[in-house]
Protein backbone atom coordinates (compact mmCIF):
# COMPACT_ATOMS: atom_id res chain seq x y z
CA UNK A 1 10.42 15.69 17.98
CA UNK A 2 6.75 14.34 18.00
CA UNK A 3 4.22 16.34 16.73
CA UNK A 4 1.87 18.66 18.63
CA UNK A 5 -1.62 17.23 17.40
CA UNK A 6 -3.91 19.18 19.98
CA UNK A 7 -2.77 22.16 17.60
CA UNK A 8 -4.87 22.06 14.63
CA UNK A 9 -2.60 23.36 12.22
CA UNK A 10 0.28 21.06 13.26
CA UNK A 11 -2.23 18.39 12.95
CA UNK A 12 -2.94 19.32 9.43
CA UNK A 13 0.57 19.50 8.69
CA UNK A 14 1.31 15.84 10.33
CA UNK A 15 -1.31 14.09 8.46
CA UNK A 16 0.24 15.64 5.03
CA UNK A 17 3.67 14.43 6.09
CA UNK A 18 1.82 11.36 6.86
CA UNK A 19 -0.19 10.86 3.75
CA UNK A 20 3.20 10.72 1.94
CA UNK A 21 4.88 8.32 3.16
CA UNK A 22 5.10 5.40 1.37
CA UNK A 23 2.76 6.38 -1.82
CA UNK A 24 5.17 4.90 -4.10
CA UNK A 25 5.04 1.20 -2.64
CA UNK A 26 1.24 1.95 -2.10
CA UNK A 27 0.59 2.53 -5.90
CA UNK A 28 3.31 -0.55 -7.11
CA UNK A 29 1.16 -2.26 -4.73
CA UNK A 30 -2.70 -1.40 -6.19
CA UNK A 31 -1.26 -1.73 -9.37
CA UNK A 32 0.34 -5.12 -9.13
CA UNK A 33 -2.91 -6.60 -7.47
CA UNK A 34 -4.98 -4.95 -10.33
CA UNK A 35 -2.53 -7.01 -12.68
CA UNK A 36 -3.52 -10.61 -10.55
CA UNK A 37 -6.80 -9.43 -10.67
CA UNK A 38 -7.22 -9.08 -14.42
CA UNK A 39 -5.10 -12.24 -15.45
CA UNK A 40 -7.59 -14.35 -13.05
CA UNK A 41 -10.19 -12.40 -15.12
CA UNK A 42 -8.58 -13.56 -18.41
CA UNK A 43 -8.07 -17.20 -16.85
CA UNK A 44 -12.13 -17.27 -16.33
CA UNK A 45 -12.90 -15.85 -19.61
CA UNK A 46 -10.86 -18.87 -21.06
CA UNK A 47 -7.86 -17.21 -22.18
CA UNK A 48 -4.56 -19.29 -22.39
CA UNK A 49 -3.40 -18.07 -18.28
CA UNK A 50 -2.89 -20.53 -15.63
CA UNK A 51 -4.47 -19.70 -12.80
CA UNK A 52 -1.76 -19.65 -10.82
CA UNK A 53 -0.24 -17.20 -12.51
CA UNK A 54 -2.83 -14.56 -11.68
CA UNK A 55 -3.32 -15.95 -8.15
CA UNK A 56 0.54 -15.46 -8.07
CA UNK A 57 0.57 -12.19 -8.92
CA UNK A 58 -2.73 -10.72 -7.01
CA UNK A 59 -0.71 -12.24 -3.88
CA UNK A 60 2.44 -10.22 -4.20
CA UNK A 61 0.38 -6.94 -4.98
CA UNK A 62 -1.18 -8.10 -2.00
CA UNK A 63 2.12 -8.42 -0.44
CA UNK A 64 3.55 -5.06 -1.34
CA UNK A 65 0.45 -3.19 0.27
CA UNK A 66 1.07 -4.79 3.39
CA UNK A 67 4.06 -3.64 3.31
CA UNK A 68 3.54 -0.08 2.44
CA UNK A 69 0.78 -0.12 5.33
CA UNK A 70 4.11 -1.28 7.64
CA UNK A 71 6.41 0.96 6.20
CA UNK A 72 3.75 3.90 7.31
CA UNK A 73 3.03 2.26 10.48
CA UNK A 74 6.56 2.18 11.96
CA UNK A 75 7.05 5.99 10.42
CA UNK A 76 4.51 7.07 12.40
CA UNK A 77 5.68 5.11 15.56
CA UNK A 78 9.67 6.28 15.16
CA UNK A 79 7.37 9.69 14.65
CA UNK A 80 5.60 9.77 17.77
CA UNK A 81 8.91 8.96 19.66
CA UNK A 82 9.65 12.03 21.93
């Protein structure tokens, strides 16, 4: 059953539901990119990474945000369903 969100608490309630959904996939994800992000950085500083490498690896972080975003999209949208 969808939600009553002209009630304040239930709205409350909802967005907590909502906020955890997905957290896991959304940290892997910020975590991941943070890894591409700091073996680019050790690429320009001259350290022994290819490039693509850390291009490689900022993409799939990239990747597995996108799909936590998804995952809490279609949760809300099988949510909503009455």
């Amino acid at each position: 059953m969808a939600p009553n969100l002209n009630d304040p608490q239930e709205r409350a309630a909802y967005h907590r539901e909502l906020a955890g959904v997905g957290v896991r996939l959304r940290r892997w994800g910020i975590a991941i990119a943070l890894a591409g992000a700091l073996l680019v950085l050790a690429y320009k500083r001259g350290l022994a990474v290819p490039l693509w490498l850390g291009a490689g690896v900022l993409g799939i972080g990239l990747l597995v945000l996108v799909a936590a975003v998804s995952t809490r999209a279609a949760y809300h949208r099988l949510r909503m369903r009455n």
